[in-house]
N, C-alpha and C. Protein backbone atom coordinates (compact mmCIF):
# COMPACT_ATOMS: atom_id res chain seq x y z
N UNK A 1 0.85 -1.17 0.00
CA UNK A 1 0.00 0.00 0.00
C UNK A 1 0.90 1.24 0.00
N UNK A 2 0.75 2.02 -0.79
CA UNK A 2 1.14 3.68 -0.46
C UNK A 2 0.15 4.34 -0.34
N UNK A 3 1.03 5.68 -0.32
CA UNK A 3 0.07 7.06 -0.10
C UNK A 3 0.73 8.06 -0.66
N UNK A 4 0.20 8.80 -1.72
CA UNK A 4 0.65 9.69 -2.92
C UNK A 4 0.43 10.90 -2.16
N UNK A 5 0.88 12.17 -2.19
CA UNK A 5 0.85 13.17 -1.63
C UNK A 5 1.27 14.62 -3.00
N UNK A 6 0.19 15.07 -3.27
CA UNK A 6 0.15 15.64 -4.47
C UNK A 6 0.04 17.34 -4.07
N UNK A 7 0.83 18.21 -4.47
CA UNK A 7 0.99 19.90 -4.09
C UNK A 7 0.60 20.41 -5.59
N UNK A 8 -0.75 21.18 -5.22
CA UNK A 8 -1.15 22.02 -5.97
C UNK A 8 -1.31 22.94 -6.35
N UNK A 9 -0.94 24.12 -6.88
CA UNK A 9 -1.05 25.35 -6.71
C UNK A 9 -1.79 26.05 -7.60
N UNK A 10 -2.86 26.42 -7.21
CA UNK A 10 -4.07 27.15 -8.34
C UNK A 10 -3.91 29.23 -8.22
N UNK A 11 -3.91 29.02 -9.88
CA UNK A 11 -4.25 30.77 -9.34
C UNK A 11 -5.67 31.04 -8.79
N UNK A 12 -5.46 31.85 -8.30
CA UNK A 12 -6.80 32.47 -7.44
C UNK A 12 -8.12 32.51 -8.10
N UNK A 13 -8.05 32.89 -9.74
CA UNK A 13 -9.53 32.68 -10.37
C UNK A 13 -9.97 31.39 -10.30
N UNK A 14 -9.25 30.05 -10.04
CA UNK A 14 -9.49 28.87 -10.42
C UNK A 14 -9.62 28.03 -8.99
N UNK A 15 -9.79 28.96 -7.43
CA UNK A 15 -9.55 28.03 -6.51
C UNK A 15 -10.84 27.41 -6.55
N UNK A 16 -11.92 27.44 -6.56
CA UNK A 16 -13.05 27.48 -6.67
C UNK A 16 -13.68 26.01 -7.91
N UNK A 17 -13.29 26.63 -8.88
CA UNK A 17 -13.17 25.76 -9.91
C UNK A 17 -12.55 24.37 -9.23
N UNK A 18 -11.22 24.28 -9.16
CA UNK A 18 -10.33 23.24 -8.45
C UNK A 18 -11.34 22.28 -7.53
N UNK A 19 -12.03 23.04 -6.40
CA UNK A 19 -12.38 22.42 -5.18
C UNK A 19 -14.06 21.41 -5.65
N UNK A 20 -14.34 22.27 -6.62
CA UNK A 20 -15.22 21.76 -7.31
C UNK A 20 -15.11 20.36 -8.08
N UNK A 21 -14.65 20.54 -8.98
CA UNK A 21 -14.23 19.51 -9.41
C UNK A 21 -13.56 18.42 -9.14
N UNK A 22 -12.91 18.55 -7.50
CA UNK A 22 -11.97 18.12 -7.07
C UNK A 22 -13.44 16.88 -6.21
N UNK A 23 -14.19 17.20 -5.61
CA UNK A 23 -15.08 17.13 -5.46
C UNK A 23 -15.99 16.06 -6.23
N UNK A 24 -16.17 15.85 -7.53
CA UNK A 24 -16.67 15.21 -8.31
C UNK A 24 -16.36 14.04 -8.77
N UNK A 25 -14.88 14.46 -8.98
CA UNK A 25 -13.33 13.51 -9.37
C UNK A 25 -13.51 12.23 -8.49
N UNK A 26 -13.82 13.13 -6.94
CA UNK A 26 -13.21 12.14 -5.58
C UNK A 26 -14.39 10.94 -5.54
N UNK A 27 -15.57 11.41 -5.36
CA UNK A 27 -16.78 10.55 -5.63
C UNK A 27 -16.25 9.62 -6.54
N UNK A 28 -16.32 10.06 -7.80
CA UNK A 28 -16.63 8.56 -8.99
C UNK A 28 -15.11 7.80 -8.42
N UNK A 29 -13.89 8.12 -8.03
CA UNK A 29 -12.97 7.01 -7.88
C UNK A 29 -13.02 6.49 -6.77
N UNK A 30 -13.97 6.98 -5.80
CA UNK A 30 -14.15 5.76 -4.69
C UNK A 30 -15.23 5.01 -5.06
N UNK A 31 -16.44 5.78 -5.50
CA UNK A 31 -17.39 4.26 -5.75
C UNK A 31 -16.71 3.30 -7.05
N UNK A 32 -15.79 3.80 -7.65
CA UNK A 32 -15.23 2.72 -8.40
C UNK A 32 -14.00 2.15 -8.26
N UNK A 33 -13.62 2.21 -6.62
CA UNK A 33 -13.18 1.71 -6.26
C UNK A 33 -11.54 1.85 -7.06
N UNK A 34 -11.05 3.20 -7.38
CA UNK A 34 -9.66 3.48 -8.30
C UNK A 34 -9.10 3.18 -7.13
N UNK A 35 -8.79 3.90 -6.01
CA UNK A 35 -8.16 4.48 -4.75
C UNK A 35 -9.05 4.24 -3.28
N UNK A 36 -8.16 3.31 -2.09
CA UNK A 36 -8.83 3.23 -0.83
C UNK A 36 -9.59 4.50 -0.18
N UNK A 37 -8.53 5.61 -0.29
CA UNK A 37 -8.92 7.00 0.05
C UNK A 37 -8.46 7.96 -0.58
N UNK A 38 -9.22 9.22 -0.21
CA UNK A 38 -8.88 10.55 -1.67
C UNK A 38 -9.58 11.73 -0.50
N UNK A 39 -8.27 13.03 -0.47
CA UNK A 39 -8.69 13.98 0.31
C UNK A 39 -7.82 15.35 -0.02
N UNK A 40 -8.31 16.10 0.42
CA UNK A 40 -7.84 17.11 -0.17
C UNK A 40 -7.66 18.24 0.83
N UNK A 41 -6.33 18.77 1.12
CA UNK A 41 -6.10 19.65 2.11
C UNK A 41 -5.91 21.29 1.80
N UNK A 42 -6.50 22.61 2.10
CA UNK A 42 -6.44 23.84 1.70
C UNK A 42 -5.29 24.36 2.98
N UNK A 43 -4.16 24.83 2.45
CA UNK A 43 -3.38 25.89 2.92
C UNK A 43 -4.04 26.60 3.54
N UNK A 44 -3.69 27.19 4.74
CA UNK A 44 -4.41 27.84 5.57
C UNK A 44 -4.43 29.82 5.28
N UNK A 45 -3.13 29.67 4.59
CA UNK A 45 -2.57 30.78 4.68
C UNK A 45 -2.39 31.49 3.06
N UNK A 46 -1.91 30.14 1.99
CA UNK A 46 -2.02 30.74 0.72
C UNK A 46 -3.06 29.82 0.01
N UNK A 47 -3.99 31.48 -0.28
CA UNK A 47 -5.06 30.80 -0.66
C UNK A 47 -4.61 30.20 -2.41
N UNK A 48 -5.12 29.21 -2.53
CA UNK A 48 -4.75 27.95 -3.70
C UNK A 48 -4.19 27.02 -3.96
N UNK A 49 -3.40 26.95 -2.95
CA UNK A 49 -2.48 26.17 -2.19
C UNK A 49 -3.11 24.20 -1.63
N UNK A 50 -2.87 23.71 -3.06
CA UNK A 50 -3.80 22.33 -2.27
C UNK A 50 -3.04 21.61 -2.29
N UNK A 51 -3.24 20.46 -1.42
CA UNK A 51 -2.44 18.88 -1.14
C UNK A 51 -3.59 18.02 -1.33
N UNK A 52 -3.25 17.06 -2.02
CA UNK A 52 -3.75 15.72 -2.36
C UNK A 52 -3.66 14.50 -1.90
N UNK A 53 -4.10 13.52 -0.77
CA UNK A 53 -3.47 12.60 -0.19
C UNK A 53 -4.24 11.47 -0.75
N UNK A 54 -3.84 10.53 -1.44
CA UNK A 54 -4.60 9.62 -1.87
C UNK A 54 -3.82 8.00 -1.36
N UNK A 55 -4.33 6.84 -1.52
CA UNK A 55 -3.97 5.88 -0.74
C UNK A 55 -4.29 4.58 -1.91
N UNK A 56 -3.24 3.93 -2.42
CA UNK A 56 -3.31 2.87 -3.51
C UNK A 56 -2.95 1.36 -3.30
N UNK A 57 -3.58 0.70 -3.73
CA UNK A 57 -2.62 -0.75 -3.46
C UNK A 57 -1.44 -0.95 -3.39
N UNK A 58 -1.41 -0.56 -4.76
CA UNK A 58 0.37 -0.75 -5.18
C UNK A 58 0.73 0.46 -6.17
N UNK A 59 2.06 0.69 -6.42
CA UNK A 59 2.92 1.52 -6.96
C UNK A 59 2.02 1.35 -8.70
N UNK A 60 1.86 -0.22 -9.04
CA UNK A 60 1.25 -0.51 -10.35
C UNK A 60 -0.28 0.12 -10.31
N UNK A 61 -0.95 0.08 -9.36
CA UNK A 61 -2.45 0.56 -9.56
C UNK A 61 -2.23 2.78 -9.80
N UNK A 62 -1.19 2.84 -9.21
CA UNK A 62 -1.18 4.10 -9.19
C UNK A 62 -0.81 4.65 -10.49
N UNK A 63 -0.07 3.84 -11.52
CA UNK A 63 0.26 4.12 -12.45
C UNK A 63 -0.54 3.61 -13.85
N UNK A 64 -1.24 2.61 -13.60
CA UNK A 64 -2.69 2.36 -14.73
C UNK A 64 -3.26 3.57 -13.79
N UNK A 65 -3.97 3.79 -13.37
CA UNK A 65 -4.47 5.24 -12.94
C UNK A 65 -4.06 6.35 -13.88
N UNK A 66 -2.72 6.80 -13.73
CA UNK A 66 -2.29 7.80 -14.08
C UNK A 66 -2.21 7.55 -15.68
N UNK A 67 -2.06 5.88 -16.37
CA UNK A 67 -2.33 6.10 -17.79
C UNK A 67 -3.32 6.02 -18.41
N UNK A 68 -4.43 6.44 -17.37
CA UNK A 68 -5.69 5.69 -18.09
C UNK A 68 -6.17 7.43 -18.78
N UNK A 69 -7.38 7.04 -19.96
CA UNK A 69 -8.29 8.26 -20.13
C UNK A 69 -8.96 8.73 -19.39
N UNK A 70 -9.40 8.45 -18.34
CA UNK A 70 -10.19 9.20 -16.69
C UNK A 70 -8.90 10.15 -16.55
N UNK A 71 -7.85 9.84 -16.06
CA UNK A 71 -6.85 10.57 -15.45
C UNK A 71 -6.52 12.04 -16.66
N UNK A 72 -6.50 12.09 -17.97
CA UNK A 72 -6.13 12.73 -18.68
C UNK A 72 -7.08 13.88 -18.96
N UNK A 73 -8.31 13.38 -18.46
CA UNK A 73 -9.86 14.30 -18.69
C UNK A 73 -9.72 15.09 -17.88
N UNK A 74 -9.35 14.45 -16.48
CA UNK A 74 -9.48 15.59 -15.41
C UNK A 74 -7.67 16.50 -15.18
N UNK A 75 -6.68 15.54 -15.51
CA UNK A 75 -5.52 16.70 -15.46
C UNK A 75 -5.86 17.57 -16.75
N UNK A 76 -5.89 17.19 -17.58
CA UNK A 76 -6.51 18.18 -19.06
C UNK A 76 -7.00 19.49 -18.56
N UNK A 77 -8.27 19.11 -17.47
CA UNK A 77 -8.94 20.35 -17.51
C UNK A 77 -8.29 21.14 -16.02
N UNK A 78 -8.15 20.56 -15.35
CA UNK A 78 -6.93 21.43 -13.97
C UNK A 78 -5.79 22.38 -13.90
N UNK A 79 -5.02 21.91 -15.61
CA UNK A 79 -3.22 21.92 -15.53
C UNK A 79 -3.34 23.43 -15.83
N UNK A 80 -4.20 24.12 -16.89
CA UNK A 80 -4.82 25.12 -17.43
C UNK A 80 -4.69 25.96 -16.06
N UNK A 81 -5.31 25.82 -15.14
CA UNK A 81 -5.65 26.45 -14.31
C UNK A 81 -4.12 27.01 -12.84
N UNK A 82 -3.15 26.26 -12.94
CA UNK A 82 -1.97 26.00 -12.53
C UNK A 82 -1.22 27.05 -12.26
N UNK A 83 -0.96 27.71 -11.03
CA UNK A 83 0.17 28.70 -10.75
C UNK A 83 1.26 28.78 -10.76
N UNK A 84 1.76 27.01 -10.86
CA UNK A 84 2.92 26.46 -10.34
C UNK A 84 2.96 24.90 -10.97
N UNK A 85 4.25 24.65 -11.00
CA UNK A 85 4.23 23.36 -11.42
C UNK A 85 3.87 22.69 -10.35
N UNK A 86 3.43 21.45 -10.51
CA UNK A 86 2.56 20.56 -9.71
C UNK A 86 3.59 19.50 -9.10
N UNK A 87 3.85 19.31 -7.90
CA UNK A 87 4.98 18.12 -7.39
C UNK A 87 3.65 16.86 -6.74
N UNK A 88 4.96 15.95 -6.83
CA UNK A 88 4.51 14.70 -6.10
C UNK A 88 5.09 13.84 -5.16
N UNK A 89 4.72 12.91 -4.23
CA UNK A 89 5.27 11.96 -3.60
C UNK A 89 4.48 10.90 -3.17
N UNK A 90 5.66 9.69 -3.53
CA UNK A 90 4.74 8.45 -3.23
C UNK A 90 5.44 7.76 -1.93
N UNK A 91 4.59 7.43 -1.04
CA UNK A 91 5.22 7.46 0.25
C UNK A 91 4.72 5.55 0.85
N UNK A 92 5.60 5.04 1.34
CA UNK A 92 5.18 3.94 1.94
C UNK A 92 4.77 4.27 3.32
C-alpha cells in the first residue's frame, strides 16, 4: 500500500473551480473503487495552495491510474488552471 501526496497550486480565479471539481473527481474514484482514500487539504494561509493525499494498493495501480483516459480528462482540464508546477510523492 502507499500514499501519494500531491501539491497544488491554483491561481486564485481557479480556486473554486479546483475544489469543485476536485469534489466530483473524488466521488466517482471511490465508488469505483480506483483508490482506498482521496482527500484534499487547503493551505491555511495561501489561498490555492492544495495537497492531495490519496492511498493505492500498489505503486502498479497508481500508475494504470495515471495512464488511463479518466486521469487525462481531469488533469486536461486542472493543468490550465496552474500557478505552479505541480509536485509529487509516493510514500510507503
Amino acid at each position: 500500500m502507499i500514499k501519494r501526496i500531491v501539491k497544488l497550486t491554483f491561481r486564485e480565479e481557479h480556486r473554486q473551480d479546483f475544489k469543485e471539481i476536485f469534489q466530483e473527481h473524488r466521488q466517482k474514484m471511490l465508488e469505483n473503487e480506483i483508490c482506498s482514500s482521496l482527500e484534499v487539504l487547503e493551505d491555511i494561509k495561501e489561498k490555492g495552495l492544495f495537497f492531495t493525499i490519496s492511498t493505492w494498493d500498489s505503486e502498479d495501480a497508481l500508475q494504470q491510474y495515471r495512464s488511463s483516459s479518466y486521469f487525462e480528462d481531469i488533469w486536461g482540464k486542472v493543468k490550465p488552471w496552474f500557478k505552479a508546477r505541480a509536485e509529487a510523492w509516493s510514500l510507503r
